[in-house]
Protein backbone atom coordinates (compact mmCIF):
# COMPACT_ATOMS: atom_id res chain seq x y z
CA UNK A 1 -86.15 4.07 -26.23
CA UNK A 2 -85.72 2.07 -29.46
CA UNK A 3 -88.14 0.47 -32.00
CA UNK A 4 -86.55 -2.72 -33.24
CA UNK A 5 -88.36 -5.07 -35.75
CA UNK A 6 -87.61 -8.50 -34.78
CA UNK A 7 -86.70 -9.59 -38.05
CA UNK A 8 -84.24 -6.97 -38.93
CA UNK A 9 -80.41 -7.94 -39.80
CA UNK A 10 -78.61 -8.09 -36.68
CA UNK A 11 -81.91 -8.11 -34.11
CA UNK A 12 -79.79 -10.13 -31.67
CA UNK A 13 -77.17 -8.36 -31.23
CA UNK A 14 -78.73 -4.46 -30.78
CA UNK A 15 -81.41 -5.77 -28.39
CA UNK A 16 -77.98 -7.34 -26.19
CA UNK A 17 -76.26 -4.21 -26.84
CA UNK A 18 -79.44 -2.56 -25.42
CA UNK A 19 -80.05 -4.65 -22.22
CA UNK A 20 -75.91 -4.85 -21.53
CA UNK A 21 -74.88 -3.76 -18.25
CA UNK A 22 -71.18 -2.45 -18.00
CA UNK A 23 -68.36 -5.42 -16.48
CA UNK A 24 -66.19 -3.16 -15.61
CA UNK A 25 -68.08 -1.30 -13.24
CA UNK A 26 -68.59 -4.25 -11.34
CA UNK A 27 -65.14 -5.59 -11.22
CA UNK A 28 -64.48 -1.65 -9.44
CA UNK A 29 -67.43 -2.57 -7.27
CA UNK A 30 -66.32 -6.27 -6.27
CA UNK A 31 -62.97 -4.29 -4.88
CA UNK A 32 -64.68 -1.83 -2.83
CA UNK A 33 -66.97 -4.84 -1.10
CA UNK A 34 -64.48 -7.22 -0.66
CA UNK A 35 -62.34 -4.34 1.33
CA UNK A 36 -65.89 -3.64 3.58
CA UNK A 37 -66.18 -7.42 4.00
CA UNK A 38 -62.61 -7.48 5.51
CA UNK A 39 -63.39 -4.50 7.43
CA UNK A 40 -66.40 -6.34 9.13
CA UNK A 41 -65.04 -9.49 9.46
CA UNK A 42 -61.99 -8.41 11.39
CA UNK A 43 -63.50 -5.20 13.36
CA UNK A 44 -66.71 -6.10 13.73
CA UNK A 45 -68.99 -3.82 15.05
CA UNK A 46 -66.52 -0.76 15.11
CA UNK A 47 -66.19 -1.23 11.31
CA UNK A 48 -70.15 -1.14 11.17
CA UNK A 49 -70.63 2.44 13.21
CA UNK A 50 -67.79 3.73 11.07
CA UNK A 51 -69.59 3.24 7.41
CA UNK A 52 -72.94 4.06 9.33
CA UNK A 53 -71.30 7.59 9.89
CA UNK A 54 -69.74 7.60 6.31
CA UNK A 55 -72.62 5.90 3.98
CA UNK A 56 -75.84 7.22 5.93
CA UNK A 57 -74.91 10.30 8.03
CA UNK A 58 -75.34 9.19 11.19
CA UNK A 59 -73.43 9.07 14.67
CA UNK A 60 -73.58 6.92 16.86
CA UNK A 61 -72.74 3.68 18.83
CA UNK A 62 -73.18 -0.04 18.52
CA UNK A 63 -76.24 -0.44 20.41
CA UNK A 64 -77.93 2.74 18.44
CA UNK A 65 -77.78 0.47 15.40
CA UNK A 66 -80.85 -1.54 16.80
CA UNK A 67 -84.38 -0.41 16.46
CA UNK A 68 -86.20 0.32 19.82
CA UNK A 69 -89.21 -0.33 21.20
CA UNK A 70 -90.24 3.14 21.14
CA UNK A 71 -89.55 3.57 17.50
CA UNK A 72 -91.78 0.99 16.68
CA UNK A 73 -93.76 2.55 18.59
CA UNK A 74 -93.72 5.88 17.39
CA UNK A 75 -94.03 4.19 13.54
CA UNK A 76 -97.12 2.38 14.22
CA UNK A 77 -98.04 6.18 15.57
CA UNK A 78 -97.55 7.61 12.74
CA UNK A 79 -99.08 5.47 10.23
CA UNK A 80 -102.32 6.30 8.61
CA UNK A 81 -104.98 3.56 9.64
CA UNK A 82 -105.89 3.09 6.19
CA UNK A 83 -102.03 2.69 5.52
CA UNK A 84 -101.99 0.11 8.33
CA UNK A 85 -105.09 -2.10 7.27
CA UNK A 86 -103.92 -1.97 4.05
CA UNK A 87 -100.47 -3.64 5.14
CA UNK A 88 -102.17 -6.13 7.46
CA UNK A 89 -103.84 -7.60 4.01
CA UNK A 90 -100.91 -7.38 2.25
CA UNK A 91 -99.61 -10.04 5.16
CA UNK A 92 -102.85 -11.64 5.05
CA UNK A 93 -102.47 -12.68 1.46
CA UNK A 94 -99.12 -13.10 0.83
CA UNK A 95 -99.24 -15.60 4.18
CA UNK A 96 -102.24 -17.78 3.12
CA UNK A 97 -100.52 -17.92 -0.58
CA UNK A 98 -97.17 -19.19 0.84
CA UNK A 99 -99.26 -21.63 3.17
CA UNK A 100 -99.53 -23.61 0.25
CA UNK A 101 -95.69 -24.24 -0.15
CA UNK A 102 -95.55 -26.12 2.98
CA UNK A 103 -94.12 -29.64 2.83
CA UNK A 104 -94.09 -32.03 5.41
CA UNK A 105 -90.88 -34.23 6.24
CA UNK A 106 -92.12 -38.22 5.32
CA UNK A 107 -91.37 -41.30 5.53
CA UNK A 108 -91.78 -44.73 3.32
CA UNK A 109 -91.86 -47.88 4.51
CA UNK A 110 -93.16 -49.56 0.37
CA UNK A 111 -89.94 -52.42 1.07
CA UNK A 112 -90.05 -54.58 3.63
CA UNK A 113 -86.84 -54.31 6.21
CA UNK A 114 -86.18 -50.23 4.81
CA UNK A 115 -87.50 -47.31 5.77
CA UNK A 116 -86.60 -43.75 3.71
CA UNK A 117 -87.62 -40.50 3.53
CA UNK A 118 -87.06 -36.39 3.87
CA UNK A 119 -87.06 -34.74 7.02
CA UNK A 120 -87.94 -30.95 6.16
CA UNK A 121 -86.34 -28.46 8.94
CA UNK A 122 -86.73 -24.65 9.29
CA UNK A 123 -83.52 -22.68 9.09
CA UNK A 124 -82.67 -21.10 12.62
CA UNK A 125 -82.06 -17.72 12.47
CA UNK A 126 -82.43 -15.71 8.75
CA UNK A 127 -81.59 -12.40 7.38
CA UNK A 128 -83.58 -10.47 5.17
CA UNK A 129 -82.36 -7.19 3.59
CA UNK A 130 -84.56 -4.43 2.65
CA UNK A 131 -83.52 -1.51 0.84
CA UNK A 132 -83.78 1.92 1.34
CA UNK A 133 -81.88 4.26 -0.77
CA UNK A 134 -84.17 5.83 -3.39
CA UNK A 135 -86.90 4.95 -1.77
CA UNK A 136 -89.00 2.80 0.73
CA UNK A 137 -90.44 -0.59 0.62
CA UNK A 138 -92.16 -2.28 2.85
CA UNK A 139 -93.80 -4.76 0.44
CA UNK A 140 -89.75 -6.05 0.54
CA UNK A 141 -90.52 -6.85 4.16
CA UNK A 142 -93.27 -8.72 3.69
CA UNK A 143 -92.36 -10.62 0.99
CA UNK A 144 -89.30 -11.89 2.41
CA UNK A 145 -90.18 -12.15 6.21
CA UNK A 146 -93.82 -13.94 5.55
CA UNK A 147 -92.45 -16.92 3.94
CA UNK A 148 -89.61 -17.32 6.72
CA UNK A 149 -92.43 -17.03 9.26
CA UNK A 150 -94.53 -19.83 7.16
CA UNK A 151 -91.35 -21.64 7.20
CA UNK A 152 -91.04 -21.48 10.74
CA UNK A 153 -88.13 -19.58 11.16
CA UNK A 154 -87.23 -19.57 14.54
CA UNK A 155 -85.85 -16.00 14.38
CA UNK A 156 -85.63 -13.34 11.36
CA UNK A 157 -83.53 -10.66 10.96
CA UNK A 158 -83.88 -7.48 9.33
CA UNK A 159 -81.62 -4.51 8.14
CA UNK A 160 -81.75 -2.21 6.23
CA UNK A 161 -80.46 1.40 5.80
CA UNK A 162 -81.76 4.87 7.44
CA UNK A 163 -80.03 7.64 5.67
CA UNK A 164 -79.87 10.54 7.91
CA UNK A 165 -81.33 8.09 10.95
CA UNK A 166 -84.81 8.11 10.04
CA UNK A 167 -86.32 4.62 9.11
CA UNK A 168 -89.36 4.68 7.35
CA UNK A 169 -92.52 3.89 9.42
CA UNK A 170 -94.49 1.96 6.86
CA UNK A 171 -91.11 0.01 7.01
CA UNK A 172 -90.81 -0.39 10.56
CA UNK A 173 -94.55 -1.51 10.81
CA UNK A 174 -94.62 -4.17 8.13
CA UNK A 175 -91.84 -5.81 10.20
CA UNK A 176 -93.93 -6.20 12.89
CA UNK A 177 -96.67 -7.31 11.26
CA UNK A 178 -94.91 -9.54 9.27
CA UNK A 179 -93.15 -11.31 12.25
CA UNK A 180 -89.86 -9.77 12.37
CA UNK A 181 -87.72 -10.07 15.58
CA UNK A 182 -84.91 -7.24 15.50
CA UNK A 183 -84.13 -4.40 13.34
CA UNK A 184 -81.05 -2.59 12.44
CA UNK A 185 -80.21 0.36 11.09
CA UNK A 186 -77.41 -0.19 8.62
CA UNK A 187 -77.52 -1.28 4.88
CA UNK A 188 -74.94 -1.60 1.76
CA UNK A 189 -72.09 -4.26 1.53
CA UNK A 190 -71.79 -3.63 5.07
CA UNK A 191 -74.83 -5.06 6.09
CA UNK A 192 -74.63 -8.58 4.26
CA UNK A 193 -71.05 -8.86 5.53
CA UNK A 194 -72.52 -8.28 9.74
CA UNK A 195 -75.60 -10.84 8.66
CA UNK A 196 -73.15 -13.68 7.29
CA UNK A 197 -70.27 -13.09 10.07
CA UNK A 198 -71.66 -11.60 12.90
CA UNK A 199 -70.72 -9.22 15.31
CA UNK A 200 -70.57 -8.20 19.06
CA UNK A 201 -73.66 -6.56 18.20
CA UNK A 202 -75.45 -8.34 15.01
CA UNK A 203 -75.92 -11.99 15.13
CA UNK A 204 -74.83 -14.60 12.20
CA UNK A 205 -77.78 -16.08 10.37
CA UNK A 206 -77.79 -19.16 8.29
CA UNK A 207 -79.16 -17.28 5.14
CA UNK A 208 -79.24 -14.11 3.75
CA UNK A 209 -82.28 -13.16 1.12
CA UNK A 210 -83.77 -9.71 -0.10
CA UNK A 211 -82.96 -6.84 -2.89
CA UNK A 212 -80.64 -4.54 -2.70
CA UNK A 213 -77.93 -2.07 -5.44
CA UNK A 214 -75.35 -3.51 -6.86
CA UNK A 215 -73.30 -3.21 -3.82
CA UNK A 216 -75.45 -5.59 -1.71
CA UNK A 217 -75.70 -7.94 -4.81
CA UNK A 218 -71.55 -7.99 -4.68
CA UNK A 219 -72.01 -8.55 -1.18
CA UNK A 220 -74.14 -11.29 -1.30
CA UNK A 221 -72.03 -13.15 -4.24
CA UNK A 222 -68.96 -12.95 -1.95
CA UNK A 223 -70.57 -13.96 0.85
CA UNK A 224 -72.23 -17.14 -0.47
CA UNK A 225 -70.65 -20.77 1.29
CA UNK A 226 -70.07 -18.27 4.39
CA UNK A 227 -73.97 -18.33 4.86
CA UNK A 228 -76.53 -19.16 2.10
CA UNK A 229 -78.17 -16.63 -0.04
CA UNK A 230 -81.57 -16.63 -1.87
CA UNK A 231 -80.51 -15.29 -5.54
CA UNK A 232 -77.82 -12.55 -6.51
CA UNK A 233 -80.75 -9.45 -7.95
CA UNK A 234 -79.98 -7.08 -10.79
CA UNK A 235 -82.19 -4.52 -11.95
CA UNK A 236 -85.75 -4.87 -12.55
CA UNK A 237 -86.98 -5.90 -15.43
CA UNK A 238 -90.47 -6.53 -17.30
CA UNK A 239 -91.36 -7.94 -20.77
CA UNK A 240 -95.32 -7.37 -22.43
CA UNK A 241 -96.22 -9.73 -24.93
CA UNK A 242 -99.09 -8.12 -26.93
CA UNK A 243 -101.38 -9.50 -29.81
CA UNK A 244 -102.78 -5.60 -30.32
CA UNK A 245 -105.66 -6.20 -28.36
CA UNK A 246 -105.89 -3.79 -25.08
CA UNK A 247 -105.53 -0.18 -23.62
CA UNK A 248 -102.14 1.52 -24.92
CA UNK A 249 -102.08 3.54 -21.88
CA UNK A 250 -102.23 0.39 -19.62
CA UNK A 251 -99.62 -0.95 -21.17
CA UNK A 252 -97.54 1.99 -20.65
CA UNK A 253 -97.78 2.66 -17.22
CA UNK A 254 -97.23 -1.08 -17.03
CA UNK A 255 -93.83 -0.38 -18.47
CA UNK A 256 -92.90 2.74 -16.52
CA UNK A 257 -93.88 0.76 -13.27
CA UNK A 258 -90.21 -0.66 -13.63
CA UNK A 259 -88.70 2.03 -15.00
CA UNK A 260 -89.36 3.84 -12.16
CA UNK A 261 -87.29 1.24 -9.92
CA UNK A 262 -83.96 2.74 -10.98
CA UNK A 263 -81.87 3.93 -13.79
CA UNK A 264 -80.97 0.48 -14.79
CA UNK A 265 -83.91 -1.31 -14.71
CA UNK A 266 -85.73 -2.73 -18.57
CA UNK A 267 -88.81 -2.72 -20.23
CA UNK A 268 -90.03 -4.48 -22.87
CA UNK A 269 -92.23 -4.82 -24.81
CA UNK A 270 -93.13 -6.79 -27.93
CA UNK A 271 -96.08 -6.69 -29.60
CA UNK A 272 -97.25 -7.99 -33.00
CA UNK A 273 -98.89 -4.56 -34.06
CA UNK A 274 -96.52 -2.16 -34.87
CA UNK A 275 -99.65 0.72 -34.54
CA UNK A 276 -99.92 -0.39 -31.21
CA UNK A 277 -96.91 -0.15 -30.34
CA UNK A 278 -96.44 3.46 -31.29
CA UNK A 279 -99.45 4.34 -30.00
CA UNK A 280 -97.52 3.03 -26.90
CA UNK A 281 -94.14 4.74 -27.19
CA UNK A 282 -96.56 8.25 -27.58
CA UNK A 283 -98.48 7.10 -24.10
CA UNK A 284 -95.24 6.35 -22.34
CA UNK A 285 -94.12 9.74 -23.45
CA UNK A 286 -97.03 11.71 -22.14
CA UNK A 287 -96.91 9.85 -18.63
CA UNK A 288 -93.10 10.35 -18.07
CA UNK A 289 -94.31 14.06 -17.32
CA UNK A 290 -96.98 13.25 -14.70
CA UNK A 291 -93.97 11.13 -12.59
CA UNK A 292 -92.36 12.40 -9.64
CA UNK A 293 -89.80 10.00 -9.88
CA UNK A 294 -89.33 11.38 -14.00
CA UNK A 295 -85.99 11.98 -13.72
CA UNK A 296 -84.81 8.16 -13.40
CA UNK A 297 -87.74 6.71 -14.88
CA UNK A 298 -87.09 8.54 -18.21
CA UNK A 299 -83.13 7.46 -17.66
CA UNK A 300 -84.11 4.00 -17.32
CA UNK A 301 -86.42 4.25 -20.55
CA UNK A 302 -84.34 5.35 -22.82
CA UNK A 303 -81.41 3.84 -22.18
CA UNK A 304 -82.97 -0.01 -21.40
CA UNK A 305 -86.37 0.78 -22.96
CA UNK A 306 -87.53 -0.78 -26.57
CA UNK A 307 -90.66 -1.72 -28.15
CA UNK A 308 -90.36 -4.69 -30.51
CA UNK A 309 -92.11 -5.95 -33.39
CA UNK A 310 -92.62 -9.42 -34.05
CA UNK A 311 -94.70 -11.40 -37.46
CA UNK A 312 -96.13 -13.81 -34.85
CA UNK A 313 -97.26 -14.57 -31.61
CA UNK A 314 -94.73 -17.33 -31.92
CA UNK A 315 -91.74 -15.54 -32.07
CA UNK A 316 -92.61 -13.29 -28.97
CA UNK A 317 -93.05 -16.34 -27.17
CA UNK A 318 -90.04 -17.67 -28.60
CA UNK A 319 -87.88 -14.37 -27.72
CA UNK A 320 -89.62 -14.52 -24.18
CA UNK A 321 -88.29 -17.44 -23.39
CA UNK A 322 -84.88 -16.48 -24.71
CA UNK A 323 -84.24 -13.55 -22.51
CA UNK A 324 -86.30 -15.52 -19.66
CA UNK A 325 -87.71 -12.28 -17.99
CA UNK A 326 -88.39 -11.22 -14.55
CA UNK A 327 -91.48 -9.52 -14.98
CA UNK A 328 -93.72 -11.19 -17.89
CA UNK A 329 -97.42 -9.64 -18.93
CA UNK A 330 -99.18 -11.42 -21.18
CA UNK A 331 -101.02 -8.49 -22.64
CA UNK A 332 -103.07 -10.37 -25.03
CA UNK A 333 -106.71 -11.35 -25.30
CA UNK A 334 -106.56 -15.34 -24.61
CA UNK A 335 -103.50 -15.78 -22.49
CA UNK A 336 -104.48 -19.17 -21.46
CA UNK A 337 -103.74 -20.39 -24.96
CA UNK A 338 -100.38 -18.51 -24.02
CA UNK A 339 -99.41 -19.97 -20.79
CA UNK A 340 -98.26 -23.48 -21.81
CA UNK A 341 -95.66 -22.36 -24.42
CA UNK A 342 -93.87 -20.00 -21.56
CA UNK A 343 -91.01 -22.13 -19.73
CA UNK A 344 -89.07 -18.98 -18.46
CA UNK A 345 -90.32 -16.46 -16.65
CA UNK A 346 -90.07 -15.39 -12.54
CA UNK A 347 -93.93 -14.37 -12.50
CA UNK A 348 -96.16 -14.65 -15.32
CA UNK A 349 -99.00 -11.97 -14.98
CA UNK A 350 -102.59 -12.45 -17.53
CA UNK A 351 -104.47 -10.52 -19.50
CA UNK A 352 -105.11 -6.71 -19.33
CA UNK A 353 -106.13 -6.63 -15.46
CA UNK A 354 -103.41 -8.31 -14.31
CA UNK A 355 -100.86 -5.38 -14.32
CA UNK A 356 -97.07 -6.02 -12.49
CA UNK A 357 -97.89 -4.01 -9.38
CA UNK A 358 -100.76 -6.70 -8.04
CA UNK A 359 -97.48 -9.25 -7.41
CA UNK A 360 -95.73 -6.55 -5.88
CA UNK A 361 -97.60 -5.41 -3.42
CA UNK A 362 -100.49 -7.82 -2.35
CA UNK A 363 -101.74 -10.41 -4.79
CA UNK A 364 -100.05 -13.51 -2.70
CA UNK A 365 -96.84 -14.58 -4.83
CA UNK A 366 -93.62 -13.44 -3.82
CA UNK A 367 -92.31 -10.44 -5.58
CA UNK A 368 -88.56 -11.20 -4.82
CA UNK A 369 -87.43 -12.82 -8.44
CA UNK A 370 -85.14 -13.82 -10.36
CA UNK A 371 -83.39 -10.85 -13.02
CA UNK A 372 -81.02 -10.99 -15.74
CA UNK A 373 -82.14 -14.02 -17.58
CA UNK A 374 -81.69 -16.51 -14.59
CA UNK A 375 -85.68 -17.46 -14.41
CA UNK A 376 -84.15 -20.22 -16.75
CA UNK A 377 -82.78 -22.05 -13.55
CA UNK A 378 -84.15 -19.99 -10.38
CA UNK A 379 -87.59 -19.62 -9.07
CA UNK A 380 -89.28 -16.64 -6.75
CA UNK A 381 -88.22 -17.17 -3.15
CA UNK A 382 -90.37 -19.25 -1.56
CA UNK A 383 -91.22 -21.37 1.88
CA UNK A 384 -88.49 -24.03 0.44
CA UNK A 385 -85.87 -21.08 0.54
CA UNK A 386 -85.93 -21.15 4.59
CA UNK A 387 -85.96 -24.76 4.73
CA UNK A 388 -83.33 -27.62 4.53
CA UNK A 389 -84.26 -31.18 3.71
CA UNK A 390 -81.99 -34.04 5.33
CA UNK A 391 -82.21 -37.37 3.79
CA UNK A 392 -83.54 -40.42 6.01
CA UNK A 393 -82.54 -44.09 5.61
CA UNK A 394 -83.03 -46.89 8.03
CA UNK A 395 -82.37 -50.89 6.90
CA UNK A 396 -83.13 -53.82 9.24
CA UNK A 397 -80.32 -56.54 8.64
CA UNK A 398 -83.03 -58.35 6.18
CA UNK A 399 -83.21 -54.99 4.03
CA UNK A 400 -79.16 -54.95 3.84
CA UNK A 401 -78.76 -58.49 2.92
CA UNK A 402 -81.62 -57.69 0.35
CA UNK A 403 -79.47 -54.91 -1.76
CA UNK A 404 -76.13 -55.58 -0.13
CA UNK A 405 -74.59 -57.33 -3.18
CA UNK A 406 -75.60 -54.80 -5.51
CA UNK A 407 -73.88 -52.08 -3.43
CA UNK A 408 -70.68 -54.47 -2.82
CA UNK A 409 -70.62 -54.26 -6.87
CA UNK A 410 -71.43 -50.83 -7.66
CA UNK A 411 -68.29 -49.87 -5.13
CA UNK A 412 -66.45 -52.22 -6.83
CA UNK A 413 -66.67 -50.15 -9.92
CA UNK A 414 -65.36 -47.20 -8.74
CA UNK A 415 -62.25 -48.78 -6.61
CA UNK A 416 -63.81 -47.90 -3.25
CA UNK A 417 -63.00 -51.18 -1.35
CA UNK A 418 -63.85 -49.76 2.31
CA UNK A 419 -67.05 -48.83 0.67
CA UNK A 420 -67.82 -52.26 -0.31
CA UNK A 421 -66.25 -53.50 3.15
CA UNK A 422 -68.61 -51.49 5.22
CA UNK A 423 -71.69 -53.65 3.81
CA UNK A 424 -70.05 -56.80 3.27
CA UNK A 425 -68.76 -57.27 6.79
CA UNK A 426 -72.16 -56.91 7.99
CA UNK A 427 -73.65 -59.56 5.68
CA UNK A 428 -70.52 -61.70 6.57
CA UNK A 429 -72.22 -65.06 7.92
């Protein structure tokens, strides 16, 4: 962890120094994918059972990729019923948020002799991917299958990967419950490259959304015009703006929530109280020893963790919107006067009893965001993510002869005479 004063010579470039990941290890990586990609695309589900055995430890066929009956079974089993109810309003929540993304397709009919409008279509068949390397997540499942199922996805998709062969129940439930209609067993580079392909076993899907390593990223960026993705994910990240005001040991375990994640995930904070802040750096010390997951929070924290201080309020919002973050907090004691100077940020969480881990789990929002500074141009997945929108125009001869001219023109401009044909042969008396 480092202590940076915002105003310090050379601010800019230490904190980028601090946050940079390394491009060489993911040229390396992009090799290794594209080679699994090929593998998939031209072996199909051989190539599959192969890095199943090599990746995940486990033997066997094709058709012991898909999840059975009887292991759903056996999951829902083995939940705790306070694990299970407490799933259900997870879906409950995040389903009646999304609900409120709908949009219908339309139609105008303002001119006389035209008609326009949008025609809004679910996607047919989806993929979501849901990790499962260091550790678990269900709340993945939810947040990605819910909105297809909003959508009105006509079939989703999941995989995701079972080291050793065991998939995790709470997993395997919260597909169900979130609508899900098969389940494999395999994950990585592999996985993406089966979803936007296909094979004898795995059907192709028109989009491909979820988290994954850096692997499944790659995958996904290579992928992309094959089928369409949602975002390409980096580690997780969080930024706390702080006016002083607040519990120090809130904010701390506010931090370490994403440090947690993995080795390479960020946090942030930056807070106009340098006492604060120490008192902070001391809190997130004592809790690193009370984590079972120490070991790669306290990786993550000191390589990617810093506590800044700023003069003013204005220049943490003004560095906030810089780095556009994936996580923001607004740890301060009005953050309604805060609100309307953020413009980038994937989810925007206020006051001191909003902490991060409400949007992960069961608040309503999606939890799938946008990382590495790309909250400047993408949005949390969403209903529109599992939708396409077709265009719809419809002139009676009167409409035509109405705007015909001005199209005749306009094609005229650019040198496009069978353009300007098309319209003027049909207004030819």
């Amino acid at each position: 962890m480092q202590f940076l004063d915002i105003k310090e010579p050379g601010f800019d470039a230490k904190f980028a120094a601090l946050v940079q990941r390394s491009e060489e290890s993911g040229r390396e990586v992009e090799e290794v994918v594209q080679g699994i990609i090929s593998q998939v695309r031209s072996r199909g589900d051989e190539a599959l059972v192969e890095y199943t055995r090599k990746f995940d430890r486990v033997e066997c066929d094709a058709a012991g990729l898909e999840v059975t009956q009887a292991e759903f079974d056996h999951a829902f089993a083995a939940v705790d019923a306070r694990d299970l109810a407490a799933l259900r309003h997870a879906v409950q929540r995040v389903e009646r948020f999304h609900e409120k993304q709908k949009q219908q397709s339309w139609l105008s009919t303002e001119e006389p002799d035209i008609m326009l409008g949008q025609k809004v279509t679910p996607l047919a068949r989806v993929g979501i991917y849901v990790p499962g390397g260091k550790a678990s997540y269900p709340s993945s499942v939810i947040m990605n299958a819910v909105p297809a199922k909003v959508a009105g996805v006509k079939e989703i998709i999941m995989v995701a990967p079972a080291p050793g062969g065991e998939t995790n129940p709470h997993v395997l439930v919260a597909a169900k419950l979130a609508g899900v209609d098969r389940v494999f067993k395999i994950g990585g580079a592999q996985a993406v490259a089966a979803l936007a392909y296909g094979t004898q076993t795995i059907p192709r899907v028109d989009k491909v959304t979820g988290p994954g390593n850096i692997y499944v990223a790659t995958a996904k960026k290579l992928v992309f015009g094959q089928t369409g993705i949602d975002m390409i994910a980096g580690p997780s990240e969080i930024l706390v703006i702080n006016d002083g005001s607040g519990n120090p040991m809130h904010i701390a375990a506010d931090l370490l929530s994403q440090a947690e994640h993995d080795e390479l995930a960020s946090a942030v904070l930056i807070t106009t109280d340098r006492n604060f802040g120490q008192r902070v750096a001391i809190e997130v010390e004592r809790q690193l020893h009370e984590l079972p997951r120490q070991a790669i929070a306290r990786k993550s924290w000191e390589s990617f963790g810093v506590i800044i201080v700023s003069d003013t309020m204005g220049e943490a919002i003004s560095f906030s919107n810089r780095i556009a973050p994936e996580h923001l907090e607004l740890a301060v004691e009005n953050p309604f006067e805060i609100l309307p100077l953020i413009t980038n940020a994937g989810a925007i969480f206020m006051g001191h009893y909003t902490p991060e881990a409400a949007g992960d789990y069961l608040a309503g929002p999606n939890h799938t965001l946008p990382t590495g500074g790309t909250a400047r141009f993408f949005s949390p997945l969403s209903v529109d993510d599992f939708v396409k929108k077709s265009s719809i125009l419809y002139f009676t001869k009167g409409g035509l002869e109405r705007v015909g001219a001005d199209i005749v023109r306009i094609a005229g401009l650019e040198g496009l005479d069978a353009h300007a044909r098309s319209v003027s042969f049909r207004l030819d008396k």
